[in-house]
Protein backbone atom coordinates (compact mmCIF):
# COMPACT_ATOMS: atom_id res chain seq x y z
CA UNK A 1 37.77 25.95 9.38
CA UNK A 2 35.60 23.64 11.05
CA UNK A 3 32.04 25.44 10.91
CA UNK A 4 32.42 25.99 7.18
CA UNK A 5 33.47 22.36 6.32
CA UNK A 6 30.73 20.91 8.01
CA UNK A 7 28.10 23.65 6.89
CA UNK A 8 29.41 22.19 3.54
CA UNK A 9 29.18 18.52 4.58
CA UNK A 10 25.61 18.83 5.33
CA UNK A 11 25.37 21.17 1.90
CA UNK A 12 26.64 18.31 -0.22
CA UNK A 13 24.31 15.86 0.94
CA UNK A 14 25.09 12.11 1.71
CA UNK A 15 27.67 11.31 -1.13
CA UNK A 16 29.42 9.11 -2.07
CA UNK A 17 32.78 10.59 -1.90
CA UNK A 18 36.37 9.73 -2.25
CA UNK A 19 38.76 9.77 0.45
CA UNK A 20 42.76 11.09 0.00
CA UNK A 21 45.55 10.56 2.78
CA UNK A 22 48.26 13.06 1.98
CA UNK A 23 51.61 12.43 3.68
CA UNK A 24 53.06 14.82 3.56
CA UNK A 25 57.13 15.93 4.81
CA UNK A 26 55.62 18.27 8.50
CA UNK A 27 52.08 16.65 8.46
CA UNK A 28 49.73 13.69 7.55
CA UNK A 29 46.07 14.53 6.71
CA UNK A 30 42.78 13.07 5.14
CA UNK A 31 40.65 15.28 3.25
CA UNK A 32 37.10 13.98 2.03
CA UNK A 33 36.00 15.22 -1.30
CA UNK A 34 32.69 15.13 -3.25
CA UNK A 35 32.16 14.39 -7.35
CA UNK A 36 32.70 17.93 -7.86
CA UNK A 37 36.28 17.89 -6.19
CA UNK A 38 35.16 19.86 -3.24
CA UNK A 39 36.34 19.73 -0.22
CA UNK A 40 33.72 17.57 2.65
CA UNK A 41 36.09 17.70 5.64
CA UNK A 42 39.73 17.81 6.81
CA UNK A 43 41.81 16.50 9.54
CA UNK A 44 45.45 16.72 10.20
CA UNK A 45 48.43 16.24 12.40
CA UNK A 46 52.21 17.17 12.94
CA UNK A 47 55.07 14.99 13.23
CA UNK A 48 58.32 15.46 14.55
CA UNK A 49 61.06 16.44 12.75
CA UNK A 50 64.06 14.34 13.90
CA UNK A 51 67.89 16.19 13.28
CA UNK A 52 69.97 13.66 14.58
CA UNK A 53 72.88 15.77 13.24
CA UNK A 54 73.96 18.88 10.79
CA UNK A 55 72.00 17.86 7.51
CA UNK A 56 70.42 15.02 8.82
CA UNK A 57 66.32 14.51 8.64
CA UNK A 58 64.44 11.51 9.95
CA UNK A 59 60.86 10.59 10.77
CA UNK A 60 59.57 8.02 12.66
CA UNK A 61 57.49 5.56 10.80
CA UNK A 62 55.49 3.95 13.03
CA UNK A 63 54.26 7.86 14.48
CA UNK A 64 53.48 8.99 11.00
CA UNK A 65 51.59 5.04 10.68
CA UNK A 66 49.26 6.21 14.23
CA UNK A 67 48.51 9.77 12.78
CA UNK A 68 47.44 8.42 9.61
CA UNK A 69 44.81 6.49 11.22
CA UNK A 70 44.01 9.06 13.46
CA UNK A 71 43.61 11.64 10.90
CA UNK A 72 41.35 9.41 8.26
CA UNK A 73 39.14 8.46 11.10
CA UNK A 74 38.74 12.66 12.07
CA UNK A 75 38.15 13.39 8.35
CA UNK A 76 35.02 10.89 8.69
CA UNK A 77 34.09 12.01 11.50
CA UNK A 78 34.34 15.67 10.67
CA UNK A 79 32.01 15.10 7.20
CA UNK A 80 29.68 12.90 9.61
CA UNK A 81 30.18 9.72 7.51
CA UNK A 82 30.76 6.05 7.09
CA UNK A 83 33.13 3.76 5.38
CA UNK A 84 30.20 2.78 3.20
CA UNK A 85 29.71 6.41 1.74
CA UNK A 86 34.11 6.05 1.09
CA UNK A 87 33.80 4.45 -2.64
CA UNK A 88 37.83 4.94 -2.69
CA UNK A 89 40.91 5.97 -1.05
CA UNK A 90 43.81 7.80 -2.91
CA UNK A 91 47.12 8.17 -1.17
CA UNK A 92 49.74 11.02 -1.83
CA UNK A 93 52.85 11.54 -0.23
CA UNK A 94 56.27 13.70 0.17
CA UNK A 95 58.72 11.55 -2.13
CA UNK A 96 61.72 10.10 -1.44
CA UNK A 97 61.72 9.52 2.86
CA UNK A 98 62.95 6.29 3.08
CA UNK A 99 61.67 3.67 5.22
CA UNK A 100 62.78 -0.23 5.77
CA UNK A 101 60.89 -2.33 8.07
CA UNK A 102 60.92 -5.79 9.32
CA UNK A 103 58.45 -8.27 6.93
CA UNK A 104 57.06 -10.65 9.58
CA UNK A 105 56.67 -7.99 12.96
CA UNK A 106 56.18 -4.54 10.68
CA UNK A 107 58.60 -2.43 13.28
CA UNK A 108 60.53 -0.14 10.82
CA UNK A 109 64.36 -0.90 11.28
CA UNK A 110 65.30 2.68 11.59
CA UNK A 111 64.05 5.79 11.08
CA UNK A 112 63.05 7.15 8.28
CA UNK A 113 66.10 9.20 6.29
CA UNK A 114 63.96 12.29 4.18
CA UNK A 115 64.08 13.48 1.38
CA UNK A 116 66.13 16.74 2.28
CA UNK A 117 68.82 14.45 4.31
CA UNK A 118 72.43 15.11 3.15
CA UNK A 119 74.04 12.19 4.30
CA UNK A 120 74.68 10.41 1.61
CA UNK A 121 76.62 12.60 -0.18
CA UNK A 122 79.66 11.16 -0.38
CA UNK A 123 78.51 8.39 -1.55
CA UNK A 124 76.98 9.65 -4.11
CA UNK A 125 80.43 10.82 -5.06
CA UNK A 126 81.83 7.29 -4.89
CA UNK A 127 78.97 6.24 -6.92
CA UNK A 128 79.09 8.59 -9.81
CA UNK A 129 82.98 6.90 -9.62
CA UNK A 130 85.04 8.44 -13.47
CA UNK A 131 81.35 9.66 -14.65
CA UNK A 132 79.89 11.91 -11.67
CA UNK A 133 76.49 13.04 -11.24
CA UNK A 134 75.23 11.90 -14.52
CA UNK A 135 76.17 8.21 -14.25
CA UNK A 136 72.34 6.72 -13.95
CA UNK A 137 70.67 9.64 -15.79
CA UNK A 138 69.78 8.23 -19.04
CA UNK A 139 67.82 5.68 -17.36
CA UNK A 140 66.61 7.04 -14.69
CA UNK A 141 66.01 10.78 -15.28
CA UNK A 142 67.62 11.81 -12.21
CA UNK A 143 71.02 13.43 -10.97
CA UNK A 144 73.26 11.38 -8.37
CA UNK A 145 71.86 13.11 -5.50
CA UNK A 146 71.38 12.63 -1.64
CA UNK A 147 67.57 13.71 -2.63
CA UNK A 148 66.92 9.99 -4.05
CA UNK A 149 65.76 6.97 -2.05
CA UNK A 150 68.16 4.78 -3.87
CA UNK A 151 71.55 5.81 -1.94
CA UNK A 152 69.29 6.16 1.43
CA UNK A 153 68.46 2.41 1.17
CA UNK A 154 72.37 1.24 0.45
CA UNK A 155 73.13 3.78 3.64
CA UNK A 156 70.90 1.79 6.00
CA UNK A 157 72.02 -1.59 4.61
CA UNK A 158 75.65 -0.14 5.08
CA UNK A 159 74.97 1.34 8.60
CA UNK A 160 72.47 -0.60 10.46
CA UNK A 161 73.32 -3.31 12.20
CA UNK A 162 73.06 -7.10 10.24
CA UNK A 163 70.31 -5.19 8.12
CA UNK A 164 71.77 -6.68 5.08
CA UNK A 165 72.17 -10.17 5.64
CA UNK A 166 67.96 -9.56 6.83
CA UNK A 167 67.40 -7.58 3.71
CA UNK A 168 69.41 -10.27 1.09
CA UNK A 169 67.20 -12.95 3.15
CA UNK A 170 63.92 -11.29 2.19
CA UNK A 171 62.91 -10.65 5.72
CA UNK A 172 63.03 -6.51 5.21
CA UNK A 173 60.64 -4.54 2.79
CA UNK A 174 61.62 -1.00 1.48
CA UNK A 175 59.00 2.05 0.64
CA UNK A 176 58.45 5.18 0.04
CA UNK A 177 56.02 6.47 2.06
CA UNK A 178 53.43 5.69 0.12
CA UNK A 179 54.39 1.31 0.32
CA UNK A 180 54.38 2.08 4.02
CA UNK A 181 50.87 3.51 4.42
CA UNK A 182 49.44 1.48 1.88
CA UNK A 183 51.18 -1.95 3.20
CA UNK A 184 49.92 -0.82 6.32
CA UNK A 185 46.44 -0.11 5.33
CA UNK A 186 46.19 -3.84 3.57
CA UNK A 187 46.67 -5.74 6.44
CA UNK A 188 50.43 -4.77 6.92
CA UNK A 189 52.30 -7.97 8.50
CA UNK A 190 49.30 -10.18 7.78
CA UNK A 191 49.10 -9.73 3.99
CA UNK A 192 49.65 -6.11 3.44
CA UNK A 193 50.13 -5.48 -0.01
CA UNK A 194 53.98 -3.99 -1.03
CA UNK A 195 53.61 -1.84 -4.25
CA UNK A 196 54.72 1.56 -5.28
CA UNK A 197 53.22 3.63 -8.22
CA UNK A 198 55.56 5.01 -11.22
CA UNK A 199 55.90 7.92 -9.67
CA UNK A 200 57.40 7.13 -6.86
CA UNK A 201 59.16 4.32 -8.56
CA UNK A 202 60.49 7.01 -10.42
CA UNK A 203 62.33 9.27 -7.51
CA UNK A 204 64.27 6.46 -6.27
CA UNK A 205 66.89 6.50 -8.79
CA UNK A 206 66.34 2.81 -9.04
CA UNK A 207 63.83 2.93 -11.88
CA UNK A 208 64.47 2.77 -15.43
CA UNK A 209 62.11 5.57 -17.37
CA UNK A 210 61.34 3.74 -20.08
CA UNK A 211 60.68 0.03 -19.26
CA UNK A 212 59.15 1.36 -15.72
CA UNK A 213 60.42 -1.29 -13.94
CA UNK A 214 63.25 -1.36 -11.59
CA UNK A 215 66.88 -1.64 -13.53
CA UNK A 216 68.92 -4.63 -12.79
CA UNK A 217 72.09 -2.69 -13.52
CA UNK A 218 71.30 0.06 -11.14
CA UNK A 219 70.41 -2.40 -8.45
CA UNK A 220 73.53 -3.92 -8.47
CA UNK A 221 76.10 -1.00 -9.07
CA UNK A 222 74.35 0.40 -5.90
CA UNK A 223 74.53 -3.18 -4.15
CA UNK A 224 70.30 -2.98 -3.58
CA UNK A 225 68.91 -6.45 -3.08
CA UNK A 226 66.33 -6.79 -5.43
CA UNK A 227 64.09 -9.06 -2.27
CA UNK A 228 63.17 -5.92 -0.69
CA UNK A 229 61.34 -3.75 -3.47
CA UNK A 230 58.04 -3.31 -4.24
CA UNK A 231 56.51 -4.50 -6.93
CA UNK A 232 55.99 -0.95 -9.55
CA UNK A 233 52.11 -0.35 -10.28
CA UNK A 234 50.34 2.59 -12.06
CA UNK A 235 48.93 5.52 -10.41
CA UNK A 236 45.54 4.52 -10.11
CA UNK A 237 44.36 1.29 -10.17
CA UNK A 238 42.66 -0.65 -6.86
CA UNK A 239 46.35 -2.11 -5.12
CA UNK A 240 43.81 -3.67 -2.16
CA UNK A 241 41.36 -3.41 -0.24
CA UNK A 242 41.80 -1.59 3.32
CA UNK A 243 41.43 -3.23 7.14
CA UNK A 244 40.63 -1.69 9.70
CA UNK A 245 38.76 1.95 9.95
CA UNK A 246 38.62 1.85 6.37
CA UNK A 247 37.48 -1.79 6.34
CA UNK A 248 36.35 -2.40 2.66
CA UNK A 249 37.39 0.30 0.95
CA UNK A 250 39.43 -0.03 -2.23
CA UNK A 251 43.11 1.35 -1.94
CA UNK A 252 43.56 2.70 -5.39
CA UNK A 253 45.93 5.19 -6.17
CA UNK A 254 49.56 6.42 -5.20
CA UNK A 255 51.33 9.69 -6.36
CA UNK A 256 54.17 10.99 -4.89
CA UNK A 257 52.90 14.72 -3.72
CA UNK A 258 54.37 16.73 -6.76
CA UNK A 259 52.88 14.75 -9.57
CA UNK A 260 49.64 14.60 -7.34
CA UNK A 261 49.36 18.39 -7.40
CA UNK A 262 50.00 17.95 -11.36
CA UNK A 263 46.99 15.93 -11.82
CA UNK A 264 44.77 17.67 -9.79
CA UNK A 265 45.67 20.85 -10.96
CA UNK A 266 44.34 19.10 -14.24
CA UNK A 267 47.63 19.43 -16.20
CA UNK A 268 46.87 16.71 -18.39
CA UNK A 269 48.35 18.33 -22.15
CA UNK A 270 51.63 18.79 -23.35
CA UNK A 271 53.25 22.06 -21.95
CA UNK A 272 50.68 22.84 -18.93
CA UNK A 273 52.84 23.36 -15.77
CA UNK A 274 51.92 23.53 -12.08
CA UNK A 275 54.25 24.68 -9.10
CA UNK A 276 53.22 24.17 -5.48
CA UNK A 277 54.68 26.19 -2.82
CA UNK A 278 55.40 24.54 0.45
CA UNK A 279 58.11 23.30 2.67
CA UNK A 280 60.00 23.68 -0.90
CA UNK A 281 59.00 24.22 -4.56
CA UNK A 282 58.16 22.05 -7.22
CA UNK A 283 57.51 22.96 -10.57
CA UNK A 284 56.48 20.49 -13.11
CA UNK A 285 55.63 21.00 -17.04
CA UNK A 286 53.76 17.79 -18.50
CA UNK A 287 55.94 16.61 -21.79
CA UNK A 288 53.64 14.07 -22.87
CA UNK A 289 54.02 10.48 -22.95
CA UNK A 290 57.91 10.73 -24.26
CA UNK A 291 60.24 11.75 -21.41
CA UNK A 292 62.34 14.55 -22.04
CA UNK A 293 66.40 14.48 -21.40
CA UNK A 294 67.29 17.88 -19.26
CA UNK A 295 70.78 19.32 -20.17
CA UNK A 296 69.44 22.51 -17.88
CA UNK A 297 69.59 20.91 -14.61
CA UNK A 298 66.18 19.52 -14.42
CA UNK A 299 64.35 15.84 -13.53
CA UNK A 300 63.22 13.98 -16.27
CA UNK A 301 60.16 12.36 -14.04
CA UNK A 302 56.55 9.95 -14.30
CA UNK A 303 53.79 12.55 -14.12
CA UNK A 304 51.19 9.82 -13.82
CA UNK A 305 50.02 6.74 -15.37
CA UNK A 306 46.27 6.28 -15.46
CA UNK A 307 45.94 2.07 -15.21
CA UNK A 308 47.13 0.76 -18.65
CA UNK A 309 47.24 3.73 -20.30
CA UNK A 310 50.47 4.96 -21.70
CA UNK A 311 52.69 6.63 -19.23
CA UNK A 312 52.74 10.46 -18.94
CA UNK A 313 56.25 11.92 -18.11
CA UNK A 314 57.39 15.90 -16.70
CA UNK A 315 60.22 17.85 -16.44
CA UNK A 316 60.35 18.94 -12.93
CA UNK A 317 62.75 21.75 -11.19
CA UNK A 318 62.98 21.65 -7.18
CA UNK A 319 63.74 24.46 -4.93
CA UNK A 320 64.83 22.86 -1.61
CA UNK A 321 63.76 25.96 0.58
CA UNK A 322 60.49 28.49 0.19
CA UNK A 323 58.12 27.76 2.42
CA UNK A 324 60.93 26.36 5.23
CA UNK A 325 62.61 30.12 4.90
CA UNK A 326 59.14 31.96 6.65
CA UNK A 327 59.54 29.02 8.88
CA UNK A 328 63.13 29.86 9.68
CA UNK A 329 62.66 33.86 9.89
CA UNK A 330 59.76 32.81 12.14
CA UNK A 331 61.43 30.24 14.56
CA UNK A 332 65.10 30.50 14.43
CA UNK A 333 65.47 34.55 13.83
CA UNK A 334 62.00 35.50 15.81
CA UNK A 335 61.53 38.12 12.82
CA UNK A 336 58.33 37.39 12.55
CA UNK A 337 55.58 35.85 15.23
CA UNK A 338 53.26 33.89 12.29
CA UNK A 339 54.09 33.15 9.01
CA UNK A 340 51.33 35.23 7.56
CA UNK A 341 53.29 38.26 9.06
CA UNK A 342 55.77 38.00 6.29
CA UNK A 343 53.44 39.51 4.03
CA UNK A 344 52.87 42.54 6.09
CA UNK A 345 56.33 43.07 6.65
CA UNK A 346 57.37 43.06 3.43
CA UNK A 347 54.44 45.19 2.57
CA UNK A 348 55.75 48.32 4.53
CA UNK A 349 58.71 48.97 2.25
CA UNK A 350 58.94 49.95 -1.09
CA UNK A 351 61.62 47.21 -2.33
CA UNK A 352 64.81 44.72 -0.88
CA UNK A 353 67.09 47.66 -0.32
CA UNK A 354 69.75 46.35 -2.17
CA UNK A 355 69.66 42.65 0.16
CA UNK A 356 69.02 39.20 -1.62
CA UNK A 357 68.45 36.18 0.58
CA UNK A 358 69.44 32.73 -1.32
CA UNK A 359 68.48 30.48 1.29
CA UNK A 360 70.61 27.45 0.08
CA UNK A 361 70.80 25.71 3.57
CA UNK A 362 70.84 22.45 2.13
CA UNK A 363 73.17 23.29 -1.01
CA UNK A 364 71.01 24.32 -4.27
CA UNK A 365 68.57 22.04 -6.11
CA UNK A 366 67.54 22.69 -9.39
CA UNK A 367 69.28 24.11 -12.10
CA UNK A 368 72.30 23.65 -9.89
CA UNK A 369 72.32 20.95 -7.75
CA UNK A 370 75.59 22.25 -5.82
CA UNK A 371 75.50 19.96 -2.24
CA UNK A 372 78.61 22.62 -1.33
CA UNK A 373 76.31 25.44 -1.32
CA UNK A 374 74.96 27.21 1.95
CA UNK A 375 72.99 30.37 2.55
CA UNK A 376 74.02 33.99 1.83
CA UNK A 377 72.35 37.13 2.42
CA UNK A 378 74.22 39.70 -0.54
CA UNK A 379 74.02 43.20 -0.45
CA UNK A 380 73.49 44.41 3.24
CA UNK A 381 74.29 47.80 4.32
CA UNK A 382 73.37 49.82 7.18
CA UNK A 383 70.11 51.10 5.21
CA UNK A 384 68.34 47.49 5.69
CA UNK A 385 65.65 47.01 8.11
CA UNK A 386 64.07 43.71 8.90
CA UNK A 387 61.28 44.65 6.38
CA UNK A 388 63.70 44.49 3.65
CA UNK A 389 64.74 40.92 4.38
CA UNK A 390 61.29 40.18 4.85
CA UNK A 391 60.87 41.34 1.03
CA UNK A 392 64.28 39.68 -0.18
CA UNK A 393 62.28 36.18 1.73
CA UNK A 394 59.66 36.58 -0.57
CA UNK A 395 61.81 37.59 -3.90
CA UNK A 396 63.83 34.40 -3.07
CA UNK A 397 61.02 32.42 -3.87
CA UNK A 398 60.07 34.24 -6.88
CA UNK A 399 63.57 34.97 -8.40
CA UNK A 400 64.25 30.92 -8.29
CA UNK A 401 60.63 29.64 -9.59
CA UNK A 402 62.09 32.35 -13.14
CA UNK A 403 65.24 29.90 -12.82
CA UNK A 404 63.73 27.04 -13.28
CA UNK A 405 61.16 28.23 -15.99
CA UNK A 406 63.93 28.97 -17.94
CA UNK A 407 65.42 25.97 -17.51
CA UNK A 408 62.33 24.21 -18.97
CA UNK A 409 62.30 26.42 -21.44
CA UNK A 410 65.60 25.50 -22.90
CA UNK A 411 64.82 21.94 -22.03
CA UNK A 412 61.43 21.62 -24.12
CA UNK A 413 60.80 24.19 -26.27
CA UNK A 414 57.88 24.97 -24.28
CA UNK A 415 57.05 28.65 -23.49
CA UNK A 416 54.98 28.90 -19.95
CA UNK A 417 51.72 30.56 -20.94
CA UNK A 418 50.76 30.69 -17.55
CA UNK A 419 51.65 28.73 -14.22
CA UNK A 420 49.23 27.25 -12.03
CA UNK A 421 49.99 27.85 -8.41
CA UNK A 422 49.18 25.56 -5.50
CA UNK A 423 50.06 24.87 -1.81
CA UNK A 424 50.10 27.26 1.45
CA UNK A 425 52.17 29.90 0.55
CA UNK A 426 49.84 30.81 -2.64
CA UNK A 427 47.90 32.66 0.12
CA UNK A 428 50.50 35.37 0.18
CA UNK A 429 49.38 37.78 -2.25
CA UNK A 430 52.73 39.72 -2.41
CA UNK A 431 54.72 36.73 -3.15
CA UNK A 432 51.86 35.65 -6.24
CA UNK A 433 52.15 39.01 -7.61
CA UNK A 434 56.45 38.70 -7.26
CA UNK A 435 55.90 35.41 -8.99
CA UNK A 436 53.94 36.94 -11.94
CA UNK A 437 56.58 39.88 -12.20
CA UNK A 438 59.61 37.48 -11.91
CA UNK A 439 58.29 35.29 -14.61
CA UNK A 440 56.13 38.13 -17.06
CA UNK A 441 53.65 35.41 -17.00
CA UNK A 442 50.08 35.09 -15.25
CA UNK A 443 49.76 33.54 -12.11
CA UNK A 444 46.86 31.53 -11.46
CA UNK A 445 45.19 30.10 -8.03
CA UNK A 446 42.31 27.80 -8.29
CA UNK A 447 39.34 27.36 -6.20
CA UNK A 448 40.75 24.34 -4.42
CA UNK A 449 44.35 25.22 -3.43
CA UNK A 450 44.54 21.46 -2.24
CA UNK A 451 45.52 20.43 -5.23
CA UNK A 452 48.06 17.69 -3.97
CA UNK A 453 45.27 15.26 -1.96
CA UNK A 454 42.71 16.52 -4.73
CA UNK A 455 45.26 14.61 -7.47
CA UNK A 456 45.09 11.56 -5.40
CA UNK A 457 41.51 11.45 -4.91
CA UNK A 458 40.84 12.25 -8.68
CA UNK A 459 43.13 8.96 -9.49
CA UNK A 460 41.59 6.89 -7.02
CA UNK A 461 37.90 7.89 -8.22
CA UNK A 462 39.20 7.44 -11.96
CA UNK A 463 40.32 3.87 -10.86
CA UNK A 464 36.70 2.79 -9.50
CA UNK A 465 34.70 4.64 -12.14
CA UNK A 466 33.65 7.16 -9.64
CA UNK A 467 34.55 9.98 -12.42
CA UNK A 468 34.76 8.92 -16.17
CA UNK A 469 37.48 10.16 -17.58
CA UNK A 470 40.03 13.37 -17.72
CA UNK A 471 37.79 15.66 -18.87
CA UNK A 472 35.36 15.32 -16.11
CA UNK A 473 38.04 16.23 -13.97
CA UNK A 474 38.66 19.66 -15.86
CA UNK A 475 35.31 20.78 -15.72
CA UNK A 476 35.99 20.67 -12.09
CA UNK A 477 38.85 22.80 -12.32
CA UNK A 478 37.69 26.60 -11.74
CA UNK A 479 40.03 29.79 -11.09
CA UNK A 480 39.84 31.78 -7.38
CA UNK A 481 42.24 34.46 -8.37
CA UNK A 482 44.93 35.44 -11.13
CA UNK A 483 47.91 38.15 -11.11
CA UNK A 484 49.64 39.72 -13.97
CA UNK A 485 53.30 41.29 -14.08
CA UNK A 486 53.28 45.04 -13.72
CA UNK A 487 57.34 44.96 -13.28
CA UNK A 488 58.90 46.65 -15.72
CA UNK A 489 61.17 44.54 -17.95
CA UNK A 490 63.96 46.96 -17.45
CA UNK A 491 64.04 46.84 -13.47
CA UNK A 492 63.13 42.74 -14.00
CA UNK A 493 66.39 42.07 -15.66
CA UNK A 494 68.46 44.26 -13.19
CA UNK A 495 66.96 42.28 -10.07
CA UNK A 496 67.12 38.93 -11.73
CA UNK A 497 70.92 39.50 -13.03
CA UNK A 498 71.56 40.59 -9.42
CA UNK A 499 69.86 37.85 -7.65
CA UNK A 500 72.15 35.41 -9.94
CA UNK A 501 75.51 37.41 -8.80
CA UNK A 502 73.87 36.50 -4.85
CA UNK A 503 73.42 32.87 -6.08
CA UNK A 504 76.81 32.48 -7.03
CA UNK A 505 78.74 34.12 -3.74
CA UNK A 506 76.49 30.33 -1.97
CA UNK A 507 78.54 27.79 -4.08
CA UNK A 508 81.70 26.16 -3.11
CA UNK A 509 81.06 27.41 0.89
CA UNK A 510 81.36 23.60 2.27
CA UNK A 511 85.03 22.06 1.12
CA UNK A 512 85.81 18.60 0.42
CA UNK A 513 86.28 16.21 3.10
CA UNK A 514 88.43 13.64 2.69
C-alpha cells in the first residue's frame, strides 16, 4: 500500500488537505485526503481486545489515546506533510464504547465497556420495568439494549468504586469515543473541550430525537448525573482547535462511524441507503429531516447535521456479526489461514449443501434484538465439507442485510433501488454478488471504499469552507464496480424461507437468570 499512496502524494501536489481520525472498534487510523476525496496517505494500528468475561468487551482508553497520536503523526508523515497543509481534522468513531475519566488528571476510571458488551442486560430488563424494551423509544429512537452507552454509564457508576459520589461532584466526564479523542486533542485536562455530535448523542439512549438535547426524564429514570455529559453539537462545525502534533488545526467534525459512511457515501436524499461491512453490518436509509418510528425492529437514528442546518435522521438495521464470523472461522476454527481465503473456499462448491450458519454469538440485533439468542449451524449432514460452511459464512451475511431491507421497507415506504456498499469485506466478490442475489437489487462499490473516514473528512472540510456545499461532495462520488442478481426468484425464496427456519432454532438458547 505504501508505494502507491505516496506515488499519489507526490501526484496530488502540495494540498491543502483534510485530515480524518477514524476510531474505529479493532483499530485507530488517520487517513489524509485531497479536494477530490482521494486518498493522500494512511496509517493505522490495532488495539487489544479486552474479554474480561463471557460477553464482556473492553478497551483501554488511554492505549487507543497513544495510537491515535501515533497514527495521525504516520499519516503526515506518510503524505510528506505539515500541520500547515492540515486545513481540518474530522473525527469518526465505532459508537457506543463507553468511556469515563477523571476531569482534573484525564486517567479513564475504567475501561472502556463496547458497544457489543452484554453486561448490562439485566438491567436493561429492570429498566424497561411494566413497559420492556420500548420504554424510551419514542424519544429516543432506540430499543432498551446492552448496545447503548446509556446503561454502560449507570453500570460503572453502579460498579466502580465511589465513582458516583466523583461523578454527582462533577469531577468525572463521560464520552463516546469521539468526546475522548477530541477532549484529548483540545488540550484534554488543561481545557480540552467535552462535546459530542448528534450522532453520537443519538446512540446513547440518553438523547431525545427531536429537541436533540439530552432528556431530563431519561437521565433520571436511569439515575445519570447530568455533571458528566457533554455538551450535544452538530456534525460539523470547528469544536476547537488541536495541541500538540496537530497544533493549530481546527477540530471540526464528529460522526459516529455508521452515519460517517452515510455521508461519505453521499447519501444525502430521502431513500438513498448505504451498508458497510465490517466487524458487523450497518445499514442505513436517509428519511429526511423527520425521523421515522420503526415498528420492524429498526433504529430511528441522527444521520448528520451539517452546522445549523436542519437535522437529517435514518433508519438504521445492525447485524452484530459479518465481518467478526471470517475472523472466527479464521482464528478460533483454523478453517481458514487469511480472511481473503473465505472467498476461495466458498468458491470451490457449487452451493451451502443444505448448512446455514446464523452466527448470533451475541444474541440477534436487528429486526430481532433477542439478547437470548446464540449461534446455530442448521442443516448439517455428512455431505458438508468445510467449503460449504465457508459458503453458508458468506450467505449469512447476505441472507441478514435482505432482513433488514425489508424491514425498512415496511418501515418507510421506501423501495431500495440500489445499496451502496462500503467497508473491508466489499472486497469479496462472492459475498457482493450473494448480496445482489439476496436482495434482487444492484450492488454498488465506489472508488473510495473508505467511505467511513471519507464522511468525516467531508464534514470537517464542509465546516471550514474547504468544499462548498453537498453537491461538491457528489461529484466526488464515482462507482469502482456494480453486481446484479442472477438468482432466480424461485431458488431466492426457498433459501431465504430456509435461512429464517435456521434463525429461529438461535432464539430462546440462554434462559433467564434469576
Amino acid at each position: 500500500m505504501t508505494d502507491t499512496t505516496e506515488a499519489a502524494a507526490s501526484s496530488h501536489g502540495q494540498g491543502p488537505f483534510i485530515a480524518a481520525i477514524d476510531q474505529g472498534t479493532t483499530s485507530s487510523r488517520c487517513i489524509v485526503f485531497d479536494r477530490d476525496g482521494r486518498i493522500v496517505a494512511v496509517d493505522q494500528k490495532e488495539h487489544e481486545q479486552i474479554f474480561p468475561k463471557p460477553g464482556w468487551v473492553e478497551h483501554d482508553a488511554a492505549e487507543i489515546w497513544a495510537n491515535v497520536q501515533e497514527v495521525v503523526a504516520g499519516a503526515l508523515e506518510k503524505a510528506g506533510i505539515t500541520t500547515a497543509d492540515v486545513k481540518a481534522l474530522g473525527i469518526t468513531n465505532q459508537r457506543e464504547t463507553t468511556v469515563l475519566w477523571d476531569k482534573a488528571t484525564g486517567e479513564p476510571v475504567h475501561n472502556a465497556i463496547v458497544w457489543q458488551d452484554t453486561r448490562t442486560d439485566g438491567l436493561c430488563k429492570e429498566l424497561g420495568r411494566n413497559v420492556g424494551q420500548d420504554r424510551f423509544r419514542r424519544e429516543t429512537g432506540l430499543p432498551l439494549a446492552s448496545y447503548f452507552a446509556g446503561p454502560k454509564i449507570r453500570w460503572m457508576l453502579d460498579n466502580v468504586e465511589g465513582l458516583r459520589e466523583r461523578a454527582e461532584a462533577g469531577e468525572i466526564l463521560f464520552g463516546t469515543m469521539d468526546s475522548w479523542v477530541i477532549w484529548n486533542l483540545t488540550g484534554g485536562a488543561q481545557g480540552g473541550v467535552h462535546v459530542t455530535d448528534v450522532t453520537n448523542a443519538s446512540r446513547t439512549l440518553l438523547m431525545n430525537l427531536r429537541t436533540l438535547d439530552w432528556d431530563d426524564k431519561i437521565l433520571s429514570s436511569m439515575e445519570i448525573p447530568a455533571a458528566v455529559l457533554p455538551e450535544i453539537r452538530s456534525s460539523a462545525e470547528v469544536y476547537g482547535t488541536a495541541k500538540g502534533a496537530l497544533e493549530g488545526v481546527p477540530v471540526a467534525s464528529a460522526l459516529g462511524d455508521q452515519q460517517a459512511a452515510l455521508f461519505g457515501q453521499t447519501c444525502f436524499s430521502k431513500g438513498e441507503a448505504k451498508s458497510t461491512y465490517g466487524t458487523g453490518t450497518f445499514l442505513l436509509l436517509n428519511t429526511g429531516d423527520e425521523p421515522v418510528n420503526s415498528y420492524n425492529g429498526l433504529l430511528t437514528t441522527v444521520g448528520y447535521r451539517i452546522g445549523d442546518q436542519k437535522p437529517v435522521y435514518a433508519l438504521e438495521g445492525s447485524i452484530a456479526v459479518t465481518g467478526s464470523l471470517v475472523q472466527w472461522m479464521r482464528d478460533q476454527m483454523g478453517l481458514i489461514k487469511s480472511a481473503a481465503e473465505i472467498e476461495t473456499l466458498a468458491m470451490s462448491v457449487e452451493d451451502n449443501g443444505g448448512a446455514y450458519f446464523v452466527p448470533a454469538f451475541s444474541g440477534l440485533f436487528a429486526p430481532y434484538w433477542r439478547s437470548d439468542a446464540r449461534g446455530v449451524i442448521a442443516g448439517l449432514t455428512r455431505y458438508v465439507t468445510k467449503a460449504h460452511i465457508a459458503r453458508a459464512v458468506l450467505e449469512a451475511t447476505a441472507w441478514q442485510t435482505r432482513e433488514i431491507v425489508d424491514a425498512m421497507n415496511k418501515d418507510s415506504g421506501v423501495e431500495l433501488t440500489a445499496l451502496k456498499v462500503d467497508g473491508g469485506m466489499t472486497s469479496n466478490n462472492l459475498l457482493m454478488q450473494t448480496i445482489a442475489d439476496a436482495l434482487d437489487a444492484p450492488v454498488v462499490r465506489p472508488m473510495v471504499a473508505e467511505t467511513t473516514c471519507l464522511g468525516a473528512a467531508y464534514a470537517a472540510g464542509l465546516a471550514v469552507g474547504f468544499w462548498q456545499d453537498t453537491d461538491e461532495l457528489r461529484a466526488n462520488w464515482r462507482r469502482a464496480a456494480e453486481w446484479t442478481p442472477r438468482m432466480d426468484a424461485a431458488d431466492r425464496d426457498r433459501e431465504y424461507k430456509n435461512w429464517l427456519k435456521a434463525v429461529e432454532r438461535t432464539m430462546g438458547w440462554i434462559e433467564e437468570e434469576h
